[in-house]
N, C-alpha and C. Protein backbone atom coordinates (compact mmCIF):
# COMPACT_ATOMS: atom_id res chain seq x y z
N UNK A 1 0.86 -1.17 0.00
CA UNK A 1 0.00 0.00 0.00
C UNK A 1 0.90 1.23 0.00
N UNK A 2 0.56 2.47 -0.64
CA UNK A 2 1.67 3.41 -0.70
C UNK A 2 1.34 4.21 0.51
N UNK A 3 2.03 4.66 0.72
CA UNK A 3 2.34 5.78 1.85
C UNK A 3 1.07 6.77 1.91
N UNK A 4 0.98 6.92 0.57
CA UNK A 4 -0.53 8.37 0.58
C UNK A 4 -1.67 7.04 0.95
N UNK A 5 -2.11 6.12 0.42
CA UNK A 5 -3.32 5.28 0.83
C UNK A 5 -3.39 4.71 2.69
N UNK A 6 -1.79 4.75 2.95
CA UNK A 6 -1.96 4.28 4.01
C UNK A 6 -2.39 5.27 5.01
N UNK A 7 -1.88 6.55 4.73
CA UNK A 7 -2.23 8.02 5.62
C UNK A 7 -4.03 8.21 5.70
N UNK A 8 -4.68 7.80 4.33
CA UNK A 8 -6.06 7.85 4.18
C UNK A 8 -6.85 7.11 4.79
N UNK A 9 -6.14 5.93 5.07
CA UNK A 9 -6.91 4.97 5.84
C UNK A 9 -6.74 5.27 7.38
N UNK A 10 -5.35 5.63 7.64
CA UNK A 10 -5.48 5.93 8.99
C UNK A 10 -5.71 6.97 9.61
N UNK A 11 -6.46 8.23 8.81
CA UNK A 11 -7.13 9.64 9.14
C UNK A 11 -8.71 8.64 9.23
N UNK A 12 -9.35 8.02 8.13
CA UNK A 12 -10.31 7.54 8.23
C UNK A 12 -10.78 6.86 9.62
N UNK A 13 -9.80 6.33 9.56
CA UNK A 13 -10.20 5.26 10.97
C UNK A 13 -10.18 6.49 11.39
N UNK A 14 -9.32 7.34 12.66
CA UNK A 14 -9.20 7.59 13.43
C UNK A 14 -10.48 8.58 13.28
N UNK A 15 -11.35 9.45 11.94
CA UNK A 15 -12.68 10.12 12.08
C UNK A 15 -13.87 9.59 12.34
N UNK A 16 -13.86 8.02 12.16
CA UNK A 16 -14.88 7.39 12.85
C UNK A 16 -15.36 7.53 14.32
N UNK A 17 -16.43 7.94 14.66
CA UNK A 17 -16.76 7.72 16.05
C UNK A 17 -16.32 6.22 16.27
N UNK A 18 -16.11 6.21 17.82
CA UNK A 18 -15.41 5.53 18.78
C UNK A 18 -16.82 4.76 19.28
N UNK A 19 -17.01 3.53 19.15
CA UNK A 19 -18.37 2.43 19.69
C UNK A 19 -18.91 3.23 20.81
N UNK A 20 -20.10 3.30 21.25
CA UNK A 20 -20.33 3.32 22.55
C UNK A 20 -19.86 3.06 23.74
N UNK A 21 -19.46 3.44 24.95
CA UNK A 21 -19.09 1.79 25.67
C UNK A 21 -20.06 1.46 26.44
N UNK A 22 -20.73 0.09 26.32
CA UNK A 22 -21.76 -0.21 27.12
C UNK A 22 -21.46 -0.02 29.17
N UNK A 23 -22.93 0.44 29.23
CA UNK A 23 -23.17 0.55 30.47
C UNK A 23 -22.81 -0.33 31.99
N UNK A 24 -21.66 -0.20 32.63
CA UNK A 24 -21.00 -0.74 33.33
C UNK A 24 -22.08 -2.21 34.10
N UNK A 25 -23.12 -1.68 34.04
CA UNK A 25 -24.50 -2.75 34.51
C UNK A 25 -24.75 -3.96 33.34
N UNK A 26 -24.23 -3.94 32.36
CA UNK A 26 -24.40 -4.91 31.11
C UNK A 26 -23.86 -6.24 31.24
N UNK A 27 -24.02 -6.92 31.96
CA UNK A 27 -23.13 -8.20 31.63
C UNK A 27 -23.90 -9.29 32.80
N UNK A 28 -23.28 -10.19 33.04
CA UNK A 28 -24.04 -11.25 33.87
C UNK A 28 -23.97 -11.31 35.45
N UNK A 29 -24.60 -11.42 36.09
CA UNK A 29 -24.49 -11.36 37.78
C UNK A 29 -24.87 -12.95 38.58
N UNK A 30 -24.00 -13.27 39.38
CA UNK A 30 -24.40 -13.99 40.13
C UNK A 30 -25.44 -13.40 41.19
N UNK A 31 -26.70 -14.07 41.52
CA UNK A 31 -27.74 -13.58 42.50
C UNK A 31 -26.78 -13.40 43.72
N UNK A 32 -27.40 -13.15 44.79
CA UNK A 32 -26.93 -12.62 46.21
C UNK A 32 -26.81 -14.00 46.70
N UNK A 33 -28.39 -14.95 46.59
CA UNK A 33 -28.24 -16.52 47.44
C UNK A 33 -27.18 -17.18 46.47
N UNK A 34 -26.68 -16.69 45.27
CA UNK A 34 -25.97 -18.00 44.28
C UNK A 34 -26.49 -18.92 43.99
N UNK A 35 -28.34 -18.92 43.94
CA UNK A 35 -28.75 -19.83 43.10
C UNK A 35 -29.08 -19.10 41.41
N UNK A 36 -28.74 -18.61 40.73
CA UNK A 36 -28.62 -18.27 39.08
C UNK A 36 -27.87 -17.13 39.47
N UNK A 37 -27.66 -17.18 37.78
CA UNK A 37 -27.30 -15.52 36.73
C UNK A 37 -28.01 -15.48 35.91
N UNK A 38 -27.83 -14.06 36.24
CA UNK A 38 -29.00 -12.81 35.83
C UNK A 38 -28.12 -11.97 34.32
N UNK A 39 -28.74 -12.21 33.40
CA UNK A 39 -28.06 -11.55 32.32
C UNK A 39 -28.35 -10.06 32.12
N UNK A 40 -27.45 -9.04 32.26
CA UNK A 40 -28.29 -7.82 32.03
C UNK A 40 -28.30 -7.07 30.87
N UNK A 41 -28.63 -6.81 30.08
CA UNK A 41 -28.73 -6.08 28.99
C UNK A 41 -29.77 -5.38 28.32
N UNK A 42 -29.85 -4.53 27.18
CA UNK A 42 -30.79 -3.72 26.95
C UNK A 42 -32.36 -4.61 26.27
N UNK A 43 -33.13 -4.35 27.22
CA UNK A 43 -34.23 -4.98 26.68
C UNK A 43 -34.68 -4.69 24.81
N UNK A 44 -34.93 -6.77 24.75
CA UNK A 44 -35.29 -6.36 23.35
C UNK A 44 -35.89 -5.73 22.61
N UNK A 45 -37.27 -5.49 23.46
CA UNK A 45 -38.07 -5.01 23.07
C UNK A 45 -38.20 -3.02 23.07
N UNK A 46 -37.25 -3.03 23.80
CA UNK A 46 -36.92 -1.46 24.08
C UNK A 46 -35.88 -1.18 24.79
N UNK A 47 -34.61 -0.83 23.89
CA UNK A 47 -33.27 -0.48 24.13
C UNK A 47 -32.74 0.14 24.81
N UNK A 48 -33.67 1.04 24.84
CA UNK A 48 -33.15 2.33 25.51
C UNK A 48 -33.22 1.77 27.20
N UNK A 49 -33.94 0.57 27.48
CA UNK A 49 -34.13 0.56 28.46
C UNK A 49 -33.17 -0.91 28.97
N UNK A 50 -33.03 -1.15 30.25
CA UNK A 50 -32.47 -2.29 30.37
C UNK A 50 -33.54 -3.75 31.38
N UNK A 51 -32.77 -4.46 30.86
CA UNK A 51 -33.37 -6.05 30.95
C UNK A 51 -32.78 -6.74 31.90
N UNK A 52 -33.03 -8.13 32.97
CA UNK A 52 -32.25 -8.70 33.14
C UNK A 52 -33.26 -10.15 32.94
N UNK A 53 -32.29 -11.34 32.55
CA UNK A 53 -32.98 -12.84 32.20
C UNK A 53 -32.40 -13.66 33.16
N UNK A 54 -33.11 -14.78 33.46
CA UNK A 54 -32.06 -15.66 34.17
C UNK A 54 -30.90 -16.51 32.87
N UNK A 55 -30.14 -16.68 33.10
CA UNK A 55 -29.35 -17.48 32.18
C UNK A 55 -29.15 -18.97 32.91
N UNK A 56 -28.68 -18.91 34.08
CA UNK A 56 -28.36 -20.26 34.99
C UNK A 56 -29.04 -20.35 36.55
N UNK A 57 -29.08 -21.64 36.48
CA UNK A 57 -29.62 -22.07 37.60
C UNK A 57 -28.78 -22.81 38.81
N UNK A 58 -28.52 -23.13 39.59
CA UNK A 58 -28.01 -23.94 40.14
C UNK A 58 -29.21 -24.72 40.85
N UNK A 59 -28.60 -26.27 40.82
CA UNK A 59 -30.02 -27.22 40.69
C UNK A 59 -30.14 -28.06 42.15
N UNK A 60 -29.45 -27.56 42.95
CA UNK A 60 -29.43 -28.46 44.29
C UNK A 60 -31.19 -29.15 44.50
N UNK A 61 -31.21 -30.99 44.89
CA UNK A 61 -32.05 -31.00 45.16
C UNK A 61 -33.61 -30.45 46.15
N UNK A 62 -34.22 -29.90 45.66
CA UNK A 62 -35.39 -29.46 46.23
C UNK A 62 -35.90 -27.85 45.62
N UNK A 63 -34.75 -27.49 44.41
CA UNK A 63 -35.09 -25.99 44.17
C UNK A 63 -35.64 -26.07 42.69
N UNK A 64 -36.75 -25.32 42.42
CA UNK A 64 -37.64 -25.65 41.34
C UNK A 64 -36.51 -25.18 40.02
N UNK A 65 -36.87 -25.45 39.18
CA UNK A 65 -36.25 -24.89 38.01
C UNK A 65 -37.50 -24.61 36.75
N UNK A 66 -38.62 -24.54 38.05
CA UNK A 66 -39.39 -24.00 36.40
C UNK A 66 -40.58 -23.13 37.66
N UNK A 67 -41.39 -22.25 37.01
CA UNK A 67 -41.85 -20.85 37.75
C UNK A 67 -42.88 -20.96 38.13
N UNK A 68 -42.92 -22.41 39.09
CA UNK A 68 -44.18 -22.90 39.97
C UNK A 68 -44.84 -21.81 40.34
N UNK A 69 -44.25 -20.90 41.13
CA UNK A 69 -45.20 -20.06 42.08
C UNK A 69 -45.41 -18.65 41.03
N UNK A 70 -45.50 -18.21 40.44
CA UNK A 70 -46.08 -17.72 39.11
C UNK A 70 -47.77 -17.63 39.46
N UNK A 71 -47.99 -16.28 39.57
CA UNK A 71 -49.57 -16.31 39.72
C UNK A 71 -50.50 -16.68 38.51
N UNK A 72 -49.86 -16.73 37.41
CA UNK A 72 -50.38 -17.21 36.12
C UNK A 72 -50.13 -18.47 35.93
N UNK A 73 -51.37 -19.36 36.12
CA UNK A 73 -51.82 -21.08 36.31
C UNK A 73 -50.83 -21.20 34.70
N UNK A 74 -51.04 -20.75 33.57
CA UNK A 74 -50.43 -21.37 32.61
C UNK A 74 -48.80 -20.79 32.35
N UNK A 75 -48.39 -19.76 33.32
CA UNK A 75 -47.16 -20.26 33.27
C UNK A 75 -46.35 -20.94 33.96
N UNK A 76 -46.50 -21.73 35.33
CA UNK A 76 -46.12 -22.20 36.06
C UNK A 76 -45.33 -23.21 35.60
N UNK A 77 -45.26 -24.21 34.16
CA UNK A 77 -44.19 -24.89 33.83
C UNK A 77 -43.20 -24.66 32.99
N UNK A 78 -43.05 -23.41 32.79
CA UNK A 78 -42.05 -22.93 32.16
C UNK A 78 -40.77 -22.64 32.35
N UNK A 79 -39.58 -23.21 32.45
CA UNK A 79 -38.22 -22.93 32.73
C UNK A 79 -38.32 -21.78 33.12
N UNK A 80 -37.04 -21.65 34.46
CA UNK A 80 -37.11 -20.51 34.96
C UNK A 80 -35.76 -19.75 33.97
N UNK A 81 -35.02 -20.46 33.12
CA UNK A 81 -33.99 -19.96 32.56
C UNK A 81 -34.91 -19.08 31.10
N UNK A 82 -34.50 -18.05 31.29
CA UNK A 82 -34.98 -16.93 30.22
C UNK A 82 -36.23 -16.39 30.47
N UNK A 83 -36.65 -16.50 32.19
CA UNK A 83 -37.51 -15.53 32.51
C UNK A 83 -37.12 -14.12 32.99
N UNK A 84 -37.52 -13.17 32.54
CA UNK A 84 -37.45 -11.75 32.84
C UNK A 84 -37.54 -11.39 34.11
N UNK A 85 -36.46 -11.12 35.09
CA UNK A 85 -36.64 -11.23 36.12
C UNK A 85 -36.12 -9.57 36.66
N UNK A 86 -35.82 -8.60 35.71
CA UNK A 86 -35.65 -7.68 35.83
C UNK A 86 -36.06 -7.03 34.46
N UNK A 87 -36.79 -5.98 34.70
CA UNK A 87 -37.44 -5.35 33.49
C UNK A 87 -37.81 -4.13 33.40
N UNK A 88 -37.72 -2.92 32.18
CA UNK A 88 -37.96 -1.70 31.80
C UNK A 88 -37.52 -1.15 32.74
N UNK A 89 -36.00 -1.09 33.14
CA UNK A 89 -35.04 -0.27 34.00
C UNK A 89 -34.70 1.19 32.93
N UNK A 90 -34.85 2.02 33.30
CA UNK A 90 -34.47 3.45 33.04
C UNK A 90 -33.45 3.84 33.19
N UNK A 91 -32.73 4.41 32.57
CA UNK A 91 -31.20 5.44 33.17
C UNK A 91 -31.76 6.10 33.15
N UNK A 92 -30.66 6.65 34.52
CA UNK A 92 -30.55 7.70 35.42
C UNK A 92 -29.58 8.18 35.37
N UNK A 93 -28.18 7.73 34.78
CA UNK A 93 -26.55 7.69 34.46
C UNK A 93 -26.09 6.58 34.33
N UNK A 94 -25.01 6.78 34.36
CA UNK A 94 -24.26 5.55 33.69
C UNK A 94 -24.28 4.09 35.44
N UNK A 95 -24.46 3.30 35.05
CA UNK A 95 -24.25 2.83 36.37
C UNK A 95 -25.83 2.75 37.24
N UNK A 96 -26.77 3.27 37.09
CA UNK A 96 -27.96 3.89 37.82
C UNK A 96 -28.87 3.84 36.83
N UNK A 97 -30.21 3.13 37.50
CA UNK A 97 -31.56 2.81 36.96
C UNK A 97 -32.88 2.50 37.67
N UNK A 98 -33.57 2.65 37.22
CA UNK A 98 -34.56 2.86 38.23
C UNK A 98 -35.71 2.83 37.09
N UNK A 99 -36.72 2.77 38.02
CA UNK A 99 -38.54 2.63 37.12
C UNK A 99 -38.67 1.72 36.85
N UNK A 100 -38.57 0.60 36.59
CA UNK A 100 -38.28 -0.70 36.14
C UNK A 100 -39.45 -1.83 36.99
N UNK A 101 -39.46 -2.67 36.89
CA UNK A 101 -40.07 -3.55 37.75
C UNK A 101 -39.38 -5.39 37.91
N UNK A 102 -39.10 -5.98 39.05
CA UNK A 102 -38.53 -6.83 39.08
C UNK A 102 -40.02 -8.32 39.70
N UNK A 103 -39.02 -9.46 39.00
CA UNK A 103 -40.07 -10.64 39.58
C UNK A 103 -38.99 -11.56 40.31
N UNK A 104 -40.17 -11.85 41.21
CA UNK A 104 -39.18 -12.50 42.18
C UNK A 104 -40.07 -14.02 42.18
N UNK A 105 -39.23 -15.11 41.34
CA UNK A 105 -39.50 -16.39 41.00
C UNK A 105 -40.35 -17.39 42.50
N UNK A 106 -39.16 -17.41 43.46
CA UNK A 106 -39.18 -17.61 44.88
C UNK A 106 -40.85 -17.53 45.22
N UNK A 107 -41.52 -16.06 45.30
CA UNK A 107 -42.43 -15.63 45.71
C UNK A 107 -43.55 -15.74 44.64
N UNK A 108 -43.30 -15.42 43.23
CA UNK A 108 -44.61 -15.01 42.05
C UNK A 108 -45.07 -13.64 42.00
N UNK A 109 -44.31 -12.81 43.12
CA UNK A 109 -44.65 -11.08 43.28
C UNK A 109 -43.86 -10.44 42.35
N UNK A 110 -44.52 -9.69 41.68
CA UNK A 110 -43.67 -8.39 41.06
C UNK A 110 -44.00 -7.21 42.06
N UNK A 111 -43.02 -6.56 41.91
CA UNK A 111 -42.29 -4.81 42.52
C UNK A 111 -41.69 -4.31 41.38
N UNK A 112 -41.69 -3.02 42.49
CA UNK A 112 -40.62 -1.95 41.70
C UNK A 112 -39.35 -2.54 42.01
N UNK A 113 -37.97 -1.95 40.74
CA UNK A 113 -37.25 -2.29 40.92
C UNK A 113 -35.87 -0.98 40.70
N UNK A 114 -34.75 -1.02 41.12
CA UNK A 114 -33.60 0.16 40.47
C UNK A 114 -32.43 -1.01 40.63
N UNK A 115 -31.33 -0.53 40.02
CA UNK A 115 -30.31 -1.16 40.33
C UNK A 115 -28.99 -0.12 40.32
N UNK A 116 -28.15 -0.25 40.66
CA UNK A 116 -26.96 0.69 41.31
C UNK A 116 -25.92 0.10 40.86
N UNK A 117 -24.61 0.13 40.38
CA UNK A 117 -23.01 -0.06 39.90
C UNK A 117 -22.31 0.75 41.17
N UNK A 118 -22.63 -1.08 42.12
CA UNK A 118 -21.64 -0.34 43.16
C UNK A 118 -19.94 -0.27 43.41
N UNK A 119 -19.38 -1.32 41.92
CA UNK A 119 -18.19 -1.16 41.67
C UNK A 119 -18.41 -2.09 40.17
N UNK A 120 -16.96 -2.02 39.92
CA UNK A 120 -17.03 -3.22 38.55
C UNK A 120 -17.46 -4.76 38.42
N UNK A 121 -17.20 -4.75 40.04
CA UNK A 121 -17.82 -6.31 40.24
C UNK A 121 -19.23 -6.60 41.04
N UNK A 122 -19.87 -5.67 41.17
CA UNK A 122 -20.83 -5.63 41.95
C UNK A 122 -22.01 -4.38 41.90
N UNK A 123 -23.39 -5.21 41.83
CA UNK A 123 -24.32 -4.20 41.60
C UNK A 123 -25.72 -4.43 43.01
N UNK A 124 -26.17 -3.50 42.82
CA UNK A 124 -27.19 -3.22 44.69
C UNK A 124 -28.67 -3.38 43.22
N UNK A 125 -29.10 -4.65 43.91
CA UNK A 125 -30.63 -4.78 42.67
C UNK A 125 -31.37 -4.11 44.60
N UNK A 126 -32.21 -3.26 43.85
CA UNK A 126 -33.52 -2.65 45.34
C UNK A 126 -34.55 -2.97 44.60
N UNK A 127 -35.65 -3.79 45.51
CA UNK A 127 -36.66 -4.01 44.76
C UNK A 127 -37.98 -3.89 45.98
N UNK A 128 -39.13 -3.56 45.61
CA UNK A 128 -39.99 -3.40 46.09
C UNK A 128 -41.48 -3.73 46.17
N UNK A 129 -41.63 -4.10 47.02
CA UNK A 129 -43.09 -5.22 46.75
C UNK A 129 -44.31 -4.98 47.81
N UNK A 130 -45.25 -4.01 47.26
CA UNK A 130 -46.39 -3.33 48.13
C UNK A 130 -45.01 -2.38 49.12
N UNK A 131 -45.37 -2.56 50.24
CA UNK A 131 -44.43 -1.63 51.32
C UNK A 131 -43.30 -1.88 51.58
N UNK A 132 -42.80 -3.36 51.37
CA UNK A 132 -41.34 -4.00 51.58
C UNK A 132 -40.20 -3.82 50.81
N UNK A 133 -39.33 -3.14 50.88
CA UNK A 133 -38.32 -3.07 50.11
C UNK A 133 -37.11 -3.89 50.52
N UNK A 134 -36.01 -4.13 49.27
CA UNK A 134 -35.12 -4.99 50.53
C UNK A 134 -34.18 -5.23 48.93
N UNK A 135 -32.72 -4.88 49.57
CA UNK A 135 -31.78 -4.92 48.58
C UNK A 135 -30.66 -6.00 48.57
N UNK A 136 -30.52 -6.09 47.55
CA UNK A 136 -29.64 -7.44 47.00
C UNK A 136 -27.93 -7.23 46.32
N UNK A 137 -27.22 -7.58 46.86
CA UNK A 137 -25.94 -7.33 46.01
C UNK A 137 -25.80 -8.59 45.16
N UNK A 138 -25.30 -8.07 44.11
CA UNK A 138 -25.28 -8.80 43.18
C UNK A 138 -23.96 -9.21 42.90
N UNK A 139 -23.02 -10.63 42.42
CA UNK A 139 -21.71 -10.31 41.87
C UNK A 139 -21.19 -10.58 40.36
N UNK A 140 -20.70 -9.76 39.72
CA UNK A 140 -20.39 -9.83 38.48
C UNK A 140 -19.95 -11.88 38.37
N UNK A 141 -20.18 -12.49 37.05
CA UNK A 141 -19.57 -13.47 36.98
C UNK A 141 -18.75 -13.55 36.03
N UNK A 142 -17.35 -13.95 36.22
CA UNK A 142 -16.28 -13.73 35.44
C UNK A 142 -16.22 -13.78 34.19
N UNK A 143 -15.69 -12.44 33.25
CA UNK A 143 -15.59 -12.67 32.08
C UNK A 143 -16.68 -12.02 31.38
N UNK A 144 -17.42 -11.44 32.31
CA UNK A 144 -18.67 -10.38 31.58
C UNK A 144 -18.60 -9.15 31.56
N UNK A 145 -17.56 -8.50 31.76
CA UNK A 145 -17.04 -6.95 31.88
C UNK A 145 -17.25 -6.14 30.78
N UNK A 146 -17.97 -5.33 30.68
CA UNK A 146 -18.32 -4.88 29.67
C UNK A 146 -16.60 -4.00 28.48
């Protein structure tokens, strides 16, 4: 490549905007008890906002793996892996979200929900259900760093 093509290409590159960098909250969490991960990312259905799914379970005998207690009779046999267990989270900044609403498998209750980037490895899920609130640290699981 000559010298003038190579200068063109590397003004080019360098006038391209620079990717986004995704939101320090984007990647996978081990729950607080360490029974699953929670995948977080921008909901499909609306980007702007963020999502979280279960991805894994851990299966010790006696813990359901499908969303018995689900107040909806016809979803109760449905794998709990790729249920929405955090949903239509809002930024607030980078790191910070809120408005959202979370389900809590365990129980079949939905609440409000926010979540917090309380370092690179760790996020505060607050969730809220009628008057009870009650917060969860979460820990990054290796290799999901945005």
């Amino acid at each position: 490549m000559s010298p003038v093509l190579l200068l063109a290409a590397v003004l080019a590159a360098a006038a391209r905007p620079a990717a986004a960098e995704p939101d320090p909250a984007v990647g996978e969490w081990l729950t607080a008890d360490g029974m699953a991960h929670v995948a977080i990312a921008p909901c499909s259905y609306a980007p702007a906002k963020a999502c979280g799914a279960i991805t894994w379970l851990k299966d010790p005998a006696g813990h359901p793996n499908r969303d018995v207690n689900n107040p909806d009779p016809a979803l109760r046999a449905r794998p709990l892996v790729g249920v929405l267990v955090v949903r239509d989270l809002k930024p607030e900044g980078p790191g910070r979200w809120t408005g959202g609403q979370v389900y809590d498998p365990k129980t079949g209750r939905t609440g409000r929900a926010s979540l917090q980037v309380l370092s690179r490895n760790h996020v505060r899920v607050d969730g809220c259900i009628l008057v009870v609130c009650n917060s969860k640290t979460w820990s990054r699981v290796d290799g999901t760093s945005p």
